[in-house]
C-alpha atoms as a PDB file:
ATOM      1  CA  UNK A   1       0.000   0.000   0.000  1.00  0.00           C
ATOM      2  CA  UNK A   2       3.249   2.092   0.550  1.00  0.00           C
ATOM      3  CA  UNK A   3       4.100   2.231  -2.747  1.00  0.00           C
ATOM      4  CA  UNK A   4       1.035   2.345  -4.559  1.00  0.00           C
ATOM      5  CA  UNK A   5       0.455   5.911  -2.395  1.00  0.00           C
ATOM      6  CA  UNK A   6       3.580   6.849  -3.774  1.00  0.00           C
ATOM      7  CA  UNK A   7       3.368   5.887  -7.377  1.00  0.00           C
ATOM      8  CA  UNK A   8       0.109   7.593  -7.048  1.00  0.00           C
ATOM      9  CA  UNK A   9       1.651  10.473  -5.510  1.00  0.00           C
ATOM     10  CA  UNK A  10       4.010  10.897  -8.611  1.00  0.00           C
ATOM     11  CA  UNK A  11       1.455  10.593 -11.343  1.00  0.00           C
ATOM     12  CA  UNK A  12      -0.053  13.051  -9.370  1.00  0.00           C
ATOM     13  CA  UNK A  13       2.734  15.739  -8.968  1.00  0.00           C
ATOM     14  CA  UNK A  14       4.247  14.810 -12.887  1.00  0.00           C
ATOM     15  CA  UNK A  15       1.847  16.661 -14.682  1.00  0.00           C
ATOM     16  CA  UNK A  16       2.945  19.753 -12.595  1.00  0.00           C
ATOM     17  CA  UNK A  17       6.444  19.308 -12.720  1.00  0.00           C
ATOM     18  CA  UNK A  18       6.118  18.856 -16.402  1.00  0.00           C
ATOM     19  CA  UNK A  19       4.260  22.165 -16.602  1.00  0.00           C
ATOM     20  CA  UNK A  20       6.279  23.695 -14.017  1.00  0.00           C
ATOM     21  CA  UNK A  21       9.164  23.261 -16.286  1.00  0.00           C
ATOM     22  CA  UNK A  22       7.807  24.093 -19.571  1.00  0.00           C
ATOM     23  CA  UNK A  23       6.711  27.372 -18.002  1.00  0.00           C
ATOM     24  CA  UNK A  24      10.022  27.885 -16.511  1.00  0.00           C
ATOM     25  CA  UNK A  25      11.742  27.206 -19.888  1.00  0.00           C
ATOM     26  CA  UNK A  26       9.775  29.633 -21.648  1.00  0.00           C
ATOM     27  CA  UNK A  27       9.742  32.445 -18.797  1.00  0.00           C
ATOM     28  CA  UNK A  28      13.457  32.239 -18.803  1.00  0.00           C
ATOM     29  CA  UNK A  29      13.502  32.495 -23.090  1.00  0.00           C
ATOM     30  CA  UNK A  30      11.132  35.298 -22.751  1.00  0.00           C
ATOM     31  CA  UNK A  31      13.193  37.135 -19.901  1.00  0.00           C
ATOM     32  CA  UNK A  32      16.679  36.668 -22.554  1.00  0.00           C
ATOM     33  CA  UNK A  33      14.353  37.845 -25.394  1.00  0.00           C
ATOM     34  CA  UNK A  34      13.507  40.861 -23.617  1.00  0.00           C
ATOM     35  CA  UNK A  35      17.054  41.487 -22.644  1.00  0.00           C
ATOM     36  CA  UNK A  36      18.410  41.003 -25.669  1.00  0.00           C
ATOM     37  CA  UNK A  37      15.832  43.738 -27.316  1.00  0.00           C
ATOM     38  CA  UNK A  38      16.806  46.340 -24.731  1.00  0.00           C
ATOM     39  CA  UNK A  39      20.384  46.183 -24.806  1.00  0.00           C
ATOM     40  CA  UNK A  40      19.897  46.379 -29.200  1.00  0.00           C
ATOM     41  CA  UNK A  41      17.490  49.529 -28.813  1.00  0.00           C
ATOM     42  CA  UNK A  42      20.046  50.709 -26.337  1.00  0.00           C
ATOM     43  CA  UNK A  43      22.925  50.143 -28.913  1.00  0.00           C
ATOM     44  CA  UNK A  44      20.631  51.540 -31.712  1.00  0.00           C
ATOM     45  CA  UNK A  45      19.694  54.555 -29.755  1.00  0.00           C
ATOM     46  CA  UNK A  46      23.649  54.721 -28.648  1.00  0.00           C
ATOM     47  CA  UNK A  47      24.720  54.489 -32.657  1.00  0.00           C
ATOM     48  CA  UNK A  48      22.304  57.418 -33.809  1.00  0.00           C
ATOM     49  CA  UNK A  49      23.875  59.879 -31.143  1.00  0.00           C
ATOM     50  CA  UNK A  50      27.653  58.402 -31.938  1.00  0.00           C
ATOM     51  CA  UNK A  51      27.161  58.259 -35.910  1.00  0.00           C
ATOM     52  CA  UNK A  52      27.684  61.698 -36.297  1.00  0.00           C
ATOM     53  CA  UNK A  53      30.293  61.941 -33.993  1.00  0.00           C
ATOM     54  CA  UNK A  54      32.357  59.278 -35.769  1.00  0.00           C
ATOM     55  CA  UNK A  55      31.429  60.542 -39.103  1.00  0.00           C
ATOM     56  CA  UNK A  56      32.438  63.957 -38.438  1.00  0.00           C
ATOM     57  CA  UNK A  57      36.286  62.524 -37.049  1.00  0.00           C
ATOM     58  CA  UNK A  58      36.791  60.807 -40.108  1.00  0.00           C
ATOM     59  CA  UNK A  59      36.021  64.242 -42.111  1.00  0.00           C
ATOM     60  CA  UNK A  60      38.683  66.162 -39.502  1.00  0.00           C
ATOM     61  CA  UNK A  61      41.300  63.752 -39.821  1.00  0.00           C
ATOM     62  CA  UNK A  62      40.621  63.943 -44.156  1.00  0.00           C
ATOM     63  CA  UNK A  63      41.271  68.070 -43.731  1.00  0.00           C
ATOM     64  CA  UNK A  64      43.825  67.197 -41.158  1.00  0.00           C
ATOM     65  CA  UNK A  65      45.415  64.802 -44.163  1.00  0.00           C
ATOM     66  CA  UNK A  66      45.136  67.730 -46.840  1.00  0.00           C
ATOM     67  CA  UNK A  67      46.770  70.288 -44.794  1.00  0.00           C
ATOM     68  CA  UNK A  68      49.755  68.186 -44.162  1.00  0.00           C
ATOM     69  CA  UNK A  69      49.560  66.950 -47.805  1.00  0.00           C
ATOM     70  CA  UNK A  70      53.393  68.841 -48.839  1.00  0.00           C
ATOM     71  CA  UNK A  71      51.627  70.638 -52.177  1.00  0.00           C
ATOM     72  CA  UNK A  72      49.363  72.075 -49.587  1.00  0.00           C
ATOM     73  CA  UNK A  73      51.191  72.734 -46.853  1.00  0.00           C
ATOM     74  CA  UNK A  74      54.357  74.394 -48.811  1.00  0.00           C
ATOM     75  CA  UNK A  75      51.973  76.750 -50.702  1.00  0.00           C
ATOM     76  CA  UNK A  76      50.275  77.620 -47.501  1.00  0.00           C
ATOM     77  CA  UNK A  77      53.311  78.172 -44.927  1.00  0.00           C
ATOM     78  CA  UNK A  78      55.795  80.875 -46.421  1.00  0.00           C
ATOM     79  CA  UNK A  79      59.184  80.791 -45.375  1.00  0.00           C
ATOM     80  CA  UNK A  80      60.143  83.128 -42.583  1.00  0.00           C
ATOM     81  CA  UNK A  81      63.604  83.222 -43.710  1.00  0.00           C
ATOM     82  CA  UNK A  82      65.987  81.959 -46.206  1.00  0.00           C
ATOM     83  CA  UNK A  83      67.526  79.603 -44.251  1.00  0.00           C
ATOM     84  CA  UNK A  84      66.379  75.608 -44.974  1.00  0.00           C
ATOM     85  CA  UNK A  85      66.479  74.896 -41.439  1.00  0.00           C
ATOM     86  CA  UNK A  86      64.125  77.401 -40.010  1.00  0.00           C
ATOM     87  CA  UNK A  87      61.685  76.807 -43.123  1.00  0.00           C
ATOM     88  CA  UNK A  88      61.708  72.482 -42.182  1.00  0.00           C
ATOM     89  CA  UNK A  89      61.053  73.769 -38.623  1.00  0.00           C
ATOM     90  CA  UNK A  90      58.097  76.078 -39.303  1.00  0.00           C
ATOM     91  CA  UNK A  91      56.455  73.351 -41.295  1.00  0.00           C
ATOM     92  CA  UNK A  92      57.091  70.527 -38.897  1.00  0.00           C
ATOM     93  CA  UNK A  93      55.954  72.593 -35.847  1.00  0.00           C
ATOM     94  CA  UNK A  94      53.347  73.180 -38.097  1.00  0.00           C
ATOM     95  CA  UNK A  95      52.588  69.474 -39.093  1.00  0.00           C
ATOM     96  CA  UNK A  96      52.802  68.685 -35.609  1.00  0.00           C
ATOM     97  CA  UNK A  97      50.065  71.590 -34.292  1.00  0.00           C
ATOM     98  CA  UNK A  98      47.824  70.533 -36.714  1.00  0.00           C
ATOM     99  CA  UNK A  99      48.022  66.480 -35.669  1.00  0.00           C
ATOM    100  CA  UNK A 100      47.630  68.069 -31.786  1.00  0.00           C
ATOM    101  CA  UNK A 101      44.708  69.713 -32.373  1.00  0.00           C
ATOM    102  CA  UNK A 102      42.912  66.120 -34.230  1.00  0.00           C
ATOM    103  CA  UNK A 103      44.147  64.333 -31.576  1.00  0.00           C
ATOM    104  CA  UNK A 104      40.597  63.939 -29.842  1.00  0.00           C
ATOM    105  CA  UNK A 105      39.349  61.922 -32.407  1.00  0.00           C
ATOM    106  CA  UNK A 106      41.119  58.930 -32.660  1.00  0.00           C
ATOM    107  CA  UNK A 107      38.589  57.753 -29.510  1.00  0.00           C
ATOM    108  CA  UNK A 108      36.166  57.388 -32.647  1.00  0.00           C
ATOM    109  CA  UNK A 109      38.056  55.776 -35.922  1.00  0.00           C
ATOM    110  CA  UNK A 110      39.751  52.666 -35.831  1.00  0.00           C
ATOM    111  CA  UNK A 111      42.604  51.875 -34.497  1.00  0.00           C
ATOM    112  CA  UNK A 112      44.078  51.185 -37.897  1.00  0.00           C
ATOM    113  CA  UNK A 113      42.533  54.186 -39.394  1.00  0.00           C
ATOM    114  CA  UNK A 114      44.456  56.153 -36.804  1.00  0.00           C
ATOM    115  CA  UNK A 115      47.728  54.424 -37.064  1.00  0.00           C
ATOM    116  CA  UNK A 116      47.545  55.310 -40.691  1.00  0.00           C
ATOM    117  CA  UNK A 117      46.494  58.647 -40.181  1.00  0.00           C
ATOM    118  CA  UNK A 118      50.006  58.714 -37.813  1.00  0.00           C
ATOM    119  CA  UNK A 119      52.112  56.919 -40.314  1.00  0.00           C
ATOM    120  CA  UNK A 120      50.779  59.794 -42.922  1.00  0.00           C
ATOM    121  CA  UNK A 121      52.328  62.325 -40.950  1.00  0.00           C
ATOM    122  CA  UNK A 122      55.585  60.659 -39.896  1.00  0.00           C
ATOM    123  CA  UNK A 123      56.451  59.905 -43.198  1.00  0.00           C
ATOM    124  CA  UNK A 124      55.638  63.816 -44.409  1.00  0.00           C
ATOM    125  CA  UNK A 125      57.911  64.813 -41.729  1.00  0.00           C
ATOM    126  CA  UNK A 126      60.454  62.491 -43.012  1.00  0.00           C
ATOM    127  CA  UNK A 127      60.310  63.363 -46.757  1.00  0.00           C
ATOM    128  CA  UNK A 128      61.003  67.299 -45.447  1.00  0.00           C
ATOM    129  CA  UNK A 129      63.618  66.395 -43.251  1.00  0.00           C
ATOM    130  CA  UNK A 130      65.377  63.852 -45.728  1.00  0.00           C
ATOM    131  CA  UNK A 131      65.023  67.086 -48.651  1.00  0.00           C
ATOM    132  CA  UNK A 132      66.337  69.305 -46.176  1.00  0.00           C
ATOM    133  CA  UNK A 133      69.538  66.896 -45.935  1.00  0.00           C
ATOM    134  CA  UNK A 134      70.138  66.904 -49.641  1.00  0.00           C
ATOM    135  CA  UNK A 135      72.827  68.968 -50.846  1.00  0.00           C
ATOM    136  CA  UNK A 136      71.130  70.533 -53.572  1.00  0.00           C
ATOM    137  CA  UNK A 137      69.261  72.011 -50.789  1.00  0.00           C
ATOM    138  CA  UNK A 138      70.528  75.189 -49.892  1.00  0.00           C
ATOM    139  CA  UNK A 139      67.761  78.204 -49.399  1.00  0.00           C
ATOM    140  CA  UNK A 140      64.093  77.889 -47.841  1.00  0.00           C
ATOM    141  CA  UNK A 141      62.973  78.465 -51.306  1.00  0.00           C
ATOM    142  CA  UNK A 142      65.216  75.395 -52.708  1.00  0.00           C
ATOM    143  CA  UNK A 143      63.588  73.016 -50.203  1.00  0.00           C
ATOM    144  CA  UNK A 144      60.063  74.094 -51.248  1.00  0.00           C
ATOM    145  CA  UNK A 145      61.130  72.662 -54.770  1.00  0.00           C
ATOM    146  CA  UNK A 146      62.879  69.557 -54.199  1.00  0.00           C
ATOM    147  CA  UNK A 147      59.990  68.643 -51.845  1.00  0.00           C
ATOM    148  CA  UNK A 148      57.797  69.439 -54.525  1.00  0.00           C
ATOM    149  CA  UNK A 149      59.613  67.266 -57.383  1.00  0.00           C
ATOM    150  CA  UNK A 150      59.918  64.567 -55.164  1.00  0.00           C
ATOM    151  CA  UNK A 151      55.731  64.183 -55.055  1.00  0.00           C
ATOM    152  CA  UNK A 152      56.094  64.180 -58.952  1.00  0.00           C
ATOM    153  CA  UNK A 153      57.842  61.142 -58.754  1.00  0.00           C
ATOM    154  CA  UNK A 154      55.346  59.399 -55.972  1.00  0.00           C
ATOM    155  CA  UNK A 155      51.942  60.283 -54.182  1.00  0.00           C
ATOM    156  CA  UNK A 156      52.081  61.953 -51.070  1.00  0.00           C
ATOM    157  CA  UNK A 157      52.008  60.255 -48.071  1.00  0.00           C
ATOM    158  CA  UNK A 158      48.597  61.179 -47.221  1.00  0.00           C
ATOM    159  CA  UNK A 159      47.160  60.303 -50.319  1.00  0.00           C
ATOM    160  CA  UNK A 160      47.176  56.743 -49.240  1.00  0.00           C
ATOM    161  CA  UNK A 161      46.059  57.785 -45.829  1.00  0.00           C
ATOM    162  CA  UNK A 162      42.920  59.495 -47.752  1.00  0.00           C
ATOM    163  CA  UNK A 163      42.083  56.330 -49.441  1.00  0.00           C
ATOM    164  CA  UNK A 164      41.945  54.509 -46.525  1.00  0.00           C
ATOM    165  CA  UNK A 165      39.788  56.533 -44.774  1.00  0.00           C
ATOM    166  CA  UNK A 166      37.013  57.260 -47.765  1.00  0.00           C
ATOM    167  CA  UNK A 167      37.796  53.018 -47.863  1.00  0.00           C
ATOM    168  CA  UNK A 168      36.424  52.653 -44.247  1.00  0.00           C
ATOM    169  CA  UNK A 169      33.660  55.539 -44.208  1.00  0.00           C
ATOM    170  CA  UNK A 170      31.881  53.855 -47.311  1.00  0.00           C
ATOM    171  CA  UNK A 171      31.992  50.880 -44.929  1.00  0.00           C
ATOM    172  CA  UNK A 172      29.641  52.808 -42.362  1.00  0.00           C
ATOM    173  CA  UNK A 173      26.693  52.547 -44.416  1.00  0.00           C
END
């Protein structure tokens, strides 16, 4: 009599742990559901407000990229004086202002976008330092021109920098 009590006592109580269960199994798929769709509206609502944050970084480091670009920068900064050395220091103190004042907004491009970006300006720095070593290099005025014949033989270094950057904007949309 023992155990038919207790095999009644488990058909009785299956049903409800069978149900009790199933119901926990969904509540708990539900309750993920539901926190999934919050923390997407979250990161969609987050996106809309950082969007045009991000887009407008990439459009200050692209001006940031064409005012170091040398064409650029030698017909906008004038010699001071006739001497080479002064000239490569005005437009590396220059280069180097104008990389200070973007450098907020590598928080919002890539790390790779912003190494590149960094690379860009190294090398520009390099390719007036490197003319200002050349012997045929002897005035302010002289340096503007072998700086300037040297791009006719290869892009400048931001021009691949540029690419990049249009490269992963287009991939934003």
């Amino acid at each position: 009599m023992d155990i038919d009590n207790i095999i009644e006592l488990i058909f009785s109580i299956a049903p409800a742990l069978i149900v009790g269960a199933i119901a926990y199994y969904f509540f708990k798929q539900h309750i993920e559901n539901e926190n999934s769709r919050r923390r997407f509206l979250l990161q969609k609502d987050l996106q809309k407000e950082t969007f045009p944050l991000r887009l407008q970084a990439y459009e200050r480091l692209a001006l940031f990229l064409e005012r170091i670009s040398p064409s650029k920068l030698l017909t906008r900064v004038n010699p001071t004086s006739s001497l080479k050395e002064d000239y490569e220091s005005l437009l590396i103190a220059t280069i180097e202002q104008e990389f200070e004042h973007n450098l907020s907004q590598q928080i919002y491009v890539s790390d790779q976008c912003w190494s590149i970006a960094q690379a860009a300006k190294n090398a520009t720095i390099q390719l007036i330092r490197k003319s200002t070593m050349l012997e045929q290099t002897d005035t302010a005025n002289k340096l503007r021109e072998v700086v300037l014949t040297e791009l006719m033989n290869k892009p400048a270094p931001s021009k691949a920098a540029l690419a990049f950057i249009k490269q992963e904007v287009s991939e934003m949309w």
